[in-house]
PDB file of N, CA and C in Angstrom:
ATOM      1  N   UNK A   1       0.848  -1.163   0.000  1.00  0.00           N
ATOM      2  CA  UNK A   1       0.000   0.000   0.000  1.00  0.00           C
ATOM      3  C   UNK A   1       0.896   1.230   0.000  1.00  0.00           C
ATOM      4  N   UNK A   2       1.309   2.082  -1.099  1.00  0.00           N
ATOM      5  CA  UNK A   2       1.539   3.403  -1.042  1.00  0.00           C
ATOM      6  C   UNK A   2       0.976   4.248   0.307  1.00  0.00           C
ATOM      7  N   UNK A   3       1.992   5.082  -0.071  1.00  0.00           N
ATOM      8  CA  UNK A   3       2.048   6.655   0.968  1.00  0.00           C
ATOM      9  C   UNK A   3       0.646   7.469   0.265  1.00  0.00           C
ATOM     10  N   UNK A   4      -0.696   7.816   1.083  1.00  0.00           N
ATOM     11  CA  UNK A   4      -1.331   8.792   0.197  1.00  0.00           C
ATOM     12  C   UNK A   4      -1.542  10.090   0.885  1.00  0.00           C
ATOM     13  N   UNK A   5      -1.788  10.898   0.314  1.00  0.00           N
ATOM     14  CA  UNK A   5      -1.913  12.323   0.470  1.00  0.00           C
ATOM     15  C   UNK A   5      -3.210  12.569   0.761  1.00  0.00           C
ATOM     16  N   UNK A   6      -3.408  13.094   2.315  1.00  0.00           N
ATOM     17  CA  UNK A   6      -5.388  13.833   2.331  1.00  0.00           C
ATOM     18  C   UNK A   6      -4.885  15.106   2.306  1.00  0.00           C
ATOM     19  N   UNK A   7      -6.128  15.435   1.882  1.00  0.00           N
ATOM     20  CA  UNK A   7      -6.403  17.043   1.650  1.00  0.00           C
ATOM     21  C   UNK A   7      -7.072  17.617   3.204  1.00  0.00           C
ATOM     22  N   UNK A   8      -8.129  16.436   3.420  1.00  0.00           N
ATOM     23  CA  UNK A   8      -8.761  16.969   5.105  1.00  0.00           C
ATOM     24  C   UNK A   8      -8.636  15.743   5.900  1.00  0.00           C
ATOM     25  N   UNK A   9      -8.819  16.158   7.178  1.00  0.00           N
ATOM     26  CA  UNK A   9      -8.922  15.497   7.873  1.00  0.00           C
ATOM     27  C   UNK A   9     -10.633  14.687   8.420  1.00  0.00           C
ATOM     28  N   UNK A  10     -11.604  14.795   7.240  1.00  0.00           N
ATOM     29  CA  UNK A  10     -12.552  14.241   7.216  1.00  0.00           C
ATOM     30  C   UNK A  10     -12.053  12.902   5.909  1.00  0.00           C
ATOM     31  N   UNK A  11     -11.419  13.501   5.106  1.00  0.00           N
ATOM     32  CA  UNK A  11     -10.892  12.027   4.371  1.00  0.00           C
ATOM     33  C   UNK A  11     -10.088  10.662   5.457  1.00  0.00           C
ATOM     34  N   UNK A  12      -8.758  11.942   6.013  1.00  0.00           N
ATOM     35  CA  UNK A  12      -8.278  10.701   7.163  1.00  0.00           C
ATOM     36  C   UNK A  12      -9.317   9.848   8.093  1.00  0.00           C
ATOM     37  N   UNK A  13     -10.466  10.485   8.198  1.00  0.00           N
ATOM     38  CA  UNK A  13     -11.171   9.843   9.067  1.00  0.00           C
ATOM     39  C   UNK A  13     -12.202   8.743   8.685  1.00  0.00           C
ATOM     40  N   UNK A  14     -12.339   9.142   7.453  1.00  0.00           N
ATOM     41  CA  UNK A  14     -13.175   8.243   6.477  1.00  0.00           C
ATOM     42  C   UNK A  14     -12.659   7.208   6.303  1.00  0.00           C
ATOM     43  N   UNK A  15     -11.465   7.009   6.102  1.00  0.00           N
ATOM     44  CA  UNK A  15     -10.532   6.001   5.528  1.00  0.00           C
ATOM     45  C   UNK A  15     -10.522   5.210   7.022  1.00  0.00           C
ATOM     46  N   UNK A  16      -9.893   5.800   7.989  1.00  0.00           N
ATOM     47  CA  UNK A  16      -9.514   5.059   9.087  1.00  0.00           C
ATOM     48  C   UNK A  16     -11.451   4.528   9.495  1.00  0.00           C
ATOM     49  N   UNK A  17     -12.327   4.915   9.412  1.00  0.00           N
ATOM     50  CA  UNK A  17     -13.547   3.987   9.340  1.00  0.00           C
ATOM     51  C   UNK A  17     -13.208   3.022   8.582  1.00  0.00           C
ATOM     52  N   UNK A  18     -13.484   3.044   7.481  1.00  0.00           N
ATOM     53  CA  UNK A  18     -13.501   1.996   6.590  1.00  0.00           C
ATOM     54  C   UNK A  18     -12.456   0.935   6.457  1.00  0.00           C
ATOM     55  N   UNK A  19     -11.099   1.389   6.946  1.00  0.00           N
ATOM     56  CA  UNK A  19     -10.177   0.575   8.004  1.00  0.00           C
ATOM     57  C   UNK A  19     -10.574  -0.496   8.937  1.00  0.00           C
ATOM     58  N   UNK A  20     -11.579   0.288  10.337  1.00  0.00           N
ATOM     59  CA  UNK A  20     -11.737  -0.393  11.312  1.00  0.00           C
ATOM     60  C   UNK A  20     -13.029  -1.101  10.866  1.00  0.00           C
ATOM     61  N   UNK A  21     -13.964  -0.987   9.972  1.00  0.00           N
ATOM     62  CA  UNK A  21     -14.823  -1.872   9.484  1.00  0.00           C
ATOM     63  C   UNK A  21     -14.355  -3.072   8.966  1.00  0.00           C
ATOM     64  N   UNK A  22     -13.150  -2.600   8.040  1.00  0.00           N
ATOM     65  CA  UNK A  22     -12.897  -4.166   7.469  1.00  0.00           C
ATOM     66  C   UNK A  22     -12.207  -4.593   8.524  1.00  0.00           C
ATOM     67  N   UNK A  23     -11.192  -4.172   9.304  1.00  0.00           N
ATOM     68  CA  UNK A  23     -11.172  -5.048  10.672  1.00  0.00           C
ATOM     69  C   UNK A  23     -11.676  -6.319  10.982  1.00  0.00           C
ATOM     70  N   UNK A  24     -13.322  -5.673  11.679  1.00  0.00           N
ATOM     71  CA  UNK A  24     -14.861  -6.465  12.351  1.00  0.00           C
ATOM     72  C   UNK A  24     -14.401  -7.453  11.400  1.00  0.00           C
ATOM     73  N   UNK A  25     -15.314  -6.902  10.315  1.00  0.00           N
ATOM     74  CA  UNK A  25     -15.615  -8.156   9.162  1.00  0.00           C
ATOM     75  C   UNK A  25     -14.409  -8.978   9.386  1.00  0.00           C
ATOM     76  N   UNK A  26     -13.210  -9.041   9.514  1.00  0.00           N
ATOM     77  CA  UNK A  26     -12.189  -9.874   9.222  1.00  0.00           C
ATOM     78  C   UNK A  26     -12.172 -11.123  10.436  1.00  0.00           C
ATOM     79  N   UNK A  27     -12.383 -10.172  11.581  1.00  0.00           N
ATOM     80  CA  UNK A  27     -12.372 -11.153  12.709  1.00  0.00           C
ATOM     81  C   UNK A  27     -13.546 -11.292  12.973  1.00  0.00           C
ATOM     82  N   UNK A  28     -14.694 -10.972  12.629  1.00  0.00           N
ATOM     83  CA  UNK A  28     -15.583 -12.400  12.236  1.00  0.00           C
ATOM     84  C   UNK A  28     -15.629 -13.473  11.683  1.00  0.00           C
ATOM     85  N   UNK A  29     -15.165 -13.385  10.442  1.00  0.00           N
ATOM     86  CA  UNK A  29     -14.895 -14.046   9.722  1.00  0.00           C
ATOM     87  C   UNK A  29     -13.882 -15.166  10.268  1.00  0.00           C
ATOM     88  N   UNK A  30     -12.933 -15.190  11.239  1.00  0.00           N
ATOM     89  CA  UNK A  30     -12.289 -15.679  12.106  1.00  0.00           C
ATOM     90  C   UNK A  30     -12.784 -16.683  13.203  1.00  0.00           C
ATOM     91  N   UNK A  31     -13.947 -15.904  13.973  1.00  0.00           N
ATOM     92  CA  UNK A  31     -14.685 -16.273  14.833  1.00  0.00           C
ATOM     93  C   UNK A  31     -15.735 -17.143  14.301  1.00  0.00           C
ATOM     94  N   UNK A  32     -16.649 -17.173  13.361  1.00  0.00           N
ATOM     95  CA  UNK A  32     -16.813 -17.868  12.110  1.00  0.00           C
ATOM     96  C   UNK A  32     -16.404 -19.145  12.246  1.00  0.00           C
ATOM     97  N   UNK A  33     -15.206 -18.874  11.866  1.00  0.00           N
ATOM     98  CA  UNK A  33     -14.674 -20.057  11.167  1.00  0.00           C
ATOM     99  C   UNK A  33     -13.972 -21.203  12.457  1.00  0.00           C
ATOM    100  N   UNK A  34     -13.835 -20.527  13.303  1.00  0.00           N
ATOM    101  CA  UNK A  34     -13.571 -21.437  14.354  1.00  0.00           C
ATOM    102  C   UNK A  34     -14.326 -21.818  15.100  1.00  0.00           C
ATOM    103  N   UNK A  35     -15.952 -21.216  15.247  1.00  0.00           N
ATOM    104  CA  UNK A  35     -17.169 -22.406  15.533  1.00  0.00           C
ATOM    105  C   UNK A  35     -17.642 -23.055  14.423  1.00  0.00           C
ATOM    106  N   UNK A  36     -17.197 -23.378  13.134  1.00  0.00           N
ATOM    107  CA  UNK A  36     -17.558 -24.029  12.456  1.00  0.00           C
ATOM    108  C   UNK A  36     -16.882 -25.388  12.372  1.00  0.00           C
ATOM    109  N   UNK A  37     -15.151 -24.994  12.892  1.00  0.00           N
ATOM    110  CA  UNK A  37     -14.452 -25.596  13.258  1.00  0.00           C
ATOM    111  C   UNK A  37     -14.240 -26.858  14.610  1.00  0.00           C
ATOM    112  N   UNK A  38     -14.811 -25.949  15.034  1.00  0.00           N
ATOM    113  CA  UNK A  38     -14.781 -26.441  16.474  1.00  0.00           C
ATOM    114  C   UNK A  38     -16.397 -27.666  16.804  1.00  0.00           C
ATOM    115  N   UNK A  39     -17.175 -26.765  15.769  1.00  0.00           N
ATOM    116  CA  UNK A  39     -18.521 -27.596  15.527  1.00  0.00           C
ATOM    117  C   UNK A  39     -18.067 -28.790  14.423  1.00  0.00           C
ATOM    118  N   UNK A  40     -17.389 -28.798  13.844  1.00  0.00           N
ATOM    119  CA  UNK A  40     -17.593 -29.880  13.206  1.00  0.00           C
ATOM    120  C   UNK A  40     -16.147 -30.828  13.380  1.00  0.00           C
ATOM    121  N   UNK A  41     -15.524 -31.114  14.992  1.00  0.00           N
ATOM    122  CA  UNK A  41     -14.886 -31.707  15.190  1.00  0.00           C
ATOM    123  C   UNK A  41     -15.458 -32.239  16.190  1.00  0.00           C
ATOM    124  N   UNK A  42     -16.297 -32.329  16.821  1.00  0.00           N
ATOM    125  CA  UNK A  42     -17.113 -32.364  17.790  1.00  0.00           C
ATOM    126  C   UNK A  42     -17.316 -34.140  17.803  1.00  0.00           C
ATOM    127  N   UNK A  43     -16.786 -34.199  19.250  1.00  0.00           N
ATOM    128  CA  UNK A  43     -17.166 -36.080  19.020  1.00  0.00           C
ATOM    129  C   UNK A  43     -18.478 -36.522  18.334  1.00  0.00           C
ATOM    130  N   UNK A  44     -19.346 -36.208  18.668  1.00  0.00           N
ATOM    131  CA  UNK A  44     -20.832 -36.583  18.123  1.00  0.00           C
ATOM    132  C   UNK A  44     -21.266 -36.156  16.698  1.00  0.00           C
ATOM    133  N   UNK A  45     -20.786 -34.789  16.460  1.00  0.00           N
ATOM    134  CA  UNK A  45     -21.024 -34.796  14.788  1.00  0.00           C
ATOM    135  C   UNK A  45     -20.019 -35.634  14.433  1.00  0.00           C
ATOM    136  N   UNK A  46     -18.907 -36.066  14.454  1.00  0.00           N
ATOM    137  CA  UNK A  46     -17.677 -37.173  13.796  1.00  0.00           C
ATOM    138  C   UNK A  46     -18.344 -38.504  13.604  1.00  0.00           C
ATOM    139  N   UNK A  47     -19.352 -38.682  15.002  1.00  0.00           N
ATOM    140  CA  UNK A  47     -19.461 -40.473  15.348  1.00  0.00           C
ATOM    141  C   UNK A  47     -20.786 -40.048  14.378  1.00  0.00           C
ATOM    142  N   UNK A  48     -21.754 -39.300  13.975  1.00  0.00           N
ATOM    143  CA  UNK A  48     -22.695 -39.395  13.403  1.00  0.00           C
ATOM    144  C   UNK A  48     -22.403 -39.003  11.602  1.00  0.00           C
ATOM    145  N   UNK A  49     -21.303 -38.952  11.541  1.00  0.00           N
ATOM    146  CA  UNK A  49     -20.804 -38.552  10.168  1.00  0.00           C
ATOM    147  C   UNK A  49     -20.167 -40.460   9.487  1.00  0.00           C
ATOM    148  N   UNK A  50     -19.161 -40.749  10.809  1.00  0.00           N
ATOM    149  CA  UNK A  50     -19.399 -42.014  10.359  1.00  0.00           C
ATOM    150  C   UNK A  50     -20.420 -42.773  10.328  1.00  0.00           C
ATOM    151  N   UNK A  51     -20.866 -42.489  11.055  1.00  0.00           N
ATOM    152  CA  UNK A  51     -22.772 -43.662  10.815  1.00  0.00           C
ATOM    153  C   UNK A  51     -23.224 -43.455   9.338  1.00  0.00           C
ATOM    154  N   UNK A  52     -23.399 -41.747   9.411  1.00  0.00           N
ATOM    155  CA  UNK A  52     -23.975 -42.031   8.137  1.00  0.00           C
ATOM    156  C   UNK A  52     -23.304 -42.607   6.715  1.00  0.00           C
ATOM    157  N   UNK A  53     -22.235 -42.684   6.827  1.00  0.00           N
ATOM    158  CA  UNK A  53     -21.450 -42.588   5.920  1.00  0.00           C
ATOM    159  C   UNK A  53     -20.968 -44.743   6.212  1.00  0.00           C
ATOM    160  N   UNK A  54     -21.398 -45.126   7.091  1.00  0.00           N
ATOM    161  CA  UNK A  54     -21.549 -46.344   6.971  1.00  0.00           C
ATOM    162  C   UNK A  54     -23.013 -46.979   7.492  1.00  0.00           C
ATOM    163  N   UNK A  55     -23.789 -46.346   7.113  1.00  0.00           N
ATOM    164  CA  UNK A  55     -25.336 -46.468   7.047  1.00  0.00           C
ATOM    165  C   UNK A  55     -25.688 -46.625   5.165  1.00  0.00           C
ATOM    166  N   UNK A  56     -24.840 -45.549   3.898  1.00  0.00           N
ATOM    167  CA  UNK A  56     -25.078 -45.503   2.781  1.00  0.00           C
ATOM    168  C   UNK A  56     -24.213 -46.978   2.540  1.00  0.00           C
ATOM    169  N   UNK A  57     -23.070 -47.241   2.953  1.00  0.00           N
ATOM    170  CA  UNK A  57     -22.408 -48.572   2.412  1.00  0.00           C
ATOM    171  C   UNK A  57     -22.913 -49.565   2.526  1.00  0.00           C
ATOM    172  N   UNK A  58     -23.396 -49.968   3.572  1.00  0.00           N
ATOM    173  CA  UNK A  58     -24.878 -51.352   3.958  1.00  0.00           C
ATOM    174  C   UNK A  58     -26.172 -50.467   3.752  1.00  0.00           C
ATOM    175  N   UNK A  59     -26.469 -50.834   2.533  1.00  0.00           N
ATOM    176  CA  UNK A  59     -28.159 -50.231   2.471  1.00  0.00           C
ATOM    177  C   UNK A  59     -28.555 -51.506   2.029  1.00  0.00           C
ATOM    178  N   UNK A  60     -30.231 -51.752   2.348  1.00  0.00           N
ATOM    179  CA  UNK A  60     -30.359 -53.153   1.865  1.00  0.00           C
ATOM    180  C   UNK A  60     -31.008 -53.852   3.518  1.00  0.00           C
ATOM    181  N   UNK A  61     -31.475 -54.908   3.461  1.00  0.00           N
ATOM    182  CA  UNK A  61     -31.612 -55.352   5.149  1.00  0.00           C
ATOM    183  C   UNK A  61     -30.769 -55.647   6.179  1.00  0.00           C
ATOM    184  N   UNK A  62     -29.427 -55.527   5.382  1.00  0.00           N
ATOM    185  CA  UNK A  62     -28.473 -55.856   6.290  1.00  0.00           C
ATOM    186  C   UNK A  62     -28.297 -54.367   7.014  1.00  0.00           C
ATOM    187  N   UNK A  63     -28.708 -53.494   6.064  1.00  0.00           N
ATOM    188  CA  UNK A  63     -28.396 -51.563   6.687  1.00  0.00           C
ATOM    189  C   UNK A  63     -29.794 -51.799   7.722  1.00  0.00           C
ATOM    190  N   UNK A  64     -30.352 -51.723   7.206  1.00  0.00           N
ATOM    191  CA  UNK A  64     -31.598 -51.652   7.982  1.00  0.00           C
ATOM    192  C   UNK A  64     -31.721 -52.588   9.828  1.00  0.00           C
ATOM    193  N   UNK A  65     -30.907 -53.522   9.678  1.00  0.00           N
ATOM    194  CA  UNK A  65     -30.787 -54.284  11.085  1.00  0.00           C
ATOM    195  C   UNK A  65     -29.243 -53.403  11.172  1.00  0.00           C
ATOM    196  N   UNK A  66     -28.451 -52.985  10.519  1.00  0.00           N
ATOM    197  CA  UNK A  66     -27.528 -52.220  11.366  1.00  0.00           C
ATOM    198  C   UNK A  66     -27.625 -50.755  12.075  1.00  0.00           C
ATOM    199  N   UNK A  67     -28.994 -50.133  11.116  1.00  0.00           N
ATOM    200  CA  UNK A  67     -29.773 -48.906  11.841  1.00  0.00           C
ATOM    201  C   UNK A  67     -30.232 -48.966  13.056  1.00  0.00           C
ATOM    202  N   UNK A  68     -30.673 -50.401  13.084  1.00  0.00           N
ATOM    203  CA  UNK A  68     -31.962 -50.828  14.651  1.00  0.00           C
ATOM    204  C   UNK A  68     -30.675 -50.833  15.369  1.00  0.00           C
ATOM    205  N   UNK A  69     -29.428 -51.844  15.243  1.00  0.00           N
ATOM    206  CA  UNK A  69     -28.630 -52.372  16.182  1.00  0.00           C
ATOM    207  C   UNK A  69     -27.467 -51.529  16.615  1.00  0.00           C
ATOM    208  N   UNK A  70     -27.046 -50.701  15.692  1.00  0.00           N
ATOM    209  CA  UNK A  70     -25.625 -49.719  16.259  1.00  0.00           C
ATOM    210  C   UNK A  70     -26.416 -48.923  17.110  1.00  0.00           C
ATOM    211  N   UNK A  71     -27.685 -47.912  17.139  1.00  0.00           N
ATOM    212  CA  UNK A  71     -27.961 -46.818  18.619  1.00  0.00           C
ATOM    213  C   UNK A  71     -28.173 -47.973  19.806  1.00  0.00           C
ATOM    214  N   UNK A  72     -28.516 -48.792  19.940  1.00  0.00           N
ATOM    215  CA  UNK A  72     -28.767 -49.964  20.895  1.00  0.00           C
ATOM    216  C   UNK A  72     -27.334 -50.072  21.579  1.00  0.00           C
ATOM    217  N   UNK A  73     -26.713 -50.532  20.342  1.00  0.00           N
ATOM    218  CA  UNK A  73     -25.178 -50.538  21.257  1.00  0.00           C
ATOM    219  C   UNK A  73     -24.255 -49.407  21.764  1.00  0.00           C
ATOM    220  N   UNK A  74     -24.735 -48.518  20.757  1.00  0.00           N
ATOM    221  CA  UNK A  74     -23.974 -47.336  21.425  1.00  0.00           C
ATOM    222  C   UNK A  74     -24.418 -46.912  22.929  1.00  0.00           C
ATOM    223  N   UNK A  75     -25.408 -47.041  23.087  1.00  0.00           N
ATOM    224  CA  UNK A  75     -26.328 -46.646  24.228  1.00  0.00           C
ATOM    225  C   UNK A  75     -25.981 -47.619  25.413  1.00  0.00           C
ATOM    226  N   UNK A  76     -26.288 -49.079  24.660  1.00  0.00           N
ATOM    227  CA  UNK A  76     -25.129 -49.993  25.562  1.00  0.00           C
ATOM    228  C   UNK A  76     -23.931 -49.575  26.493  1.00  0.00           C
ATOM    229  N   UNK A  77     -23.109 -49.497  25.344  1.00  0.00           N
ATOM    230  CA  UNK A  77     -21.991 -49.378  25.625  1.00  0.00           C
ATOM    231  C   UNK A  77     -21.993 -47.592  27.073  1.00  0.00           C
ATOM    232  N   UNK A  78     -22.266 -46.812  26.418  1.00  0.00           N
ATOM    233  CA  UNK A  78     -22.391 -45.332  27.281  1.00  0.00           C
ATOM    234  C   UNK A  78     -23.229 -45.456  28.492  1.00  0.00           C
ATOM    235  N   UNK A  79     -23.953 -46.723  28.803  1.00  0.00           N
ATOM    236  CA  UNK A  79     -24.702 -46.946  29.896  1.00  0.00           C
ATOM    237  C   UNK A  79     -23.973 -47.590  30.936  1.00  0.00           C
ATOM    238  N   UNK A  80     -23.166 -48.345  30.361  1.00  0.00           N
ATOM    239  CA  UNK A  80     -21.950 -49.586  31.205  1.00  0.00           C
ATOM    240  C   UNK A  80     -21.194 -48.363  31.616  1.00  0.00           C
ATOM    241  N   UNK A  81     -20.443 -47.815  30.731  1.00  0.00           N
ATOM    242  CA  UNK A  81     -19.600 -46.868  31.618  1.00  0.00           C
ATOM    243  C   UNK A  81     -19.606 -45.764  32.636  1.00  0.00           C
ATOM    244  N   UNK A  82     -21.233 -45.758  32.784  1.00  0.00           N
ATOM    245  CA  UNK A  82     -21.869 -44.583  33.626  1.00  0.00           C
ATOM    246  C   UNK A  82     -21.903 -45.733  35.093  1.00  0.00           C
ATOM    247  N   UNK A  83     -22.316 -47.049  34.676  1.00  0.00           N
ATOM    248  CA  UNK A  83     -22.460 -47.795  35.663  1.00  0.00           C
ATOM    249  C   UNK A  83     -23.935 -48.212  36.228  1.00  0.00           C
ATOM    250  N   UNK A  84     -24.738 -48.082  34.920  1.00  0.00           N
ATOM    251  CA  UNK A  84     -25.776 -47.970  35.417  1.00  0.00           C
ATOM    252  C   UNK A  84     -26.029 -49.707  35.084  1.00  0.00           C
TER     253      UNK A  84
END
């Protein structure tokens, strides 16, 4: 970015707005992106990304008894370790 020349000090001030605007926008864009981040590393969206994504590979009745039977076990399994 060049050296520029104002004439007033309502230009300097204009500019330095439009400065601190793109700022915001930038670190939103930041903030953004790291709950999108942070949302989509998330144990439960991951374990439900693999389901689905091995829910489309067994389609057929064998998908269909693995739909009924994997929340059963998952639930299983997260119930034992609570101790219930």
């Amino acid at each position: 970015m060049g050296t520029r020349k104002y004439s007033s000090y309502a230009q300097i001030d204009r500019e330095l707005e439009i400065l601190k605007i793109e700022k915001d926008i930038s670190y939103q864009r930041i903030v953004l992106g790291y709950h999108r981040t942070k949302e989509s590393i998330a144990p439960h969206h991951l374990l439900n990304n693999f389901l689905e994504s091995f829910k489309t590979a067994f389609s057929g009745s064998f998908g269909t008894i693995l739909n009924i039977a994997v929340p059963f076990a998952i639930n299983w399994i997260i119930n034992k370790k609570r101790g219930r």
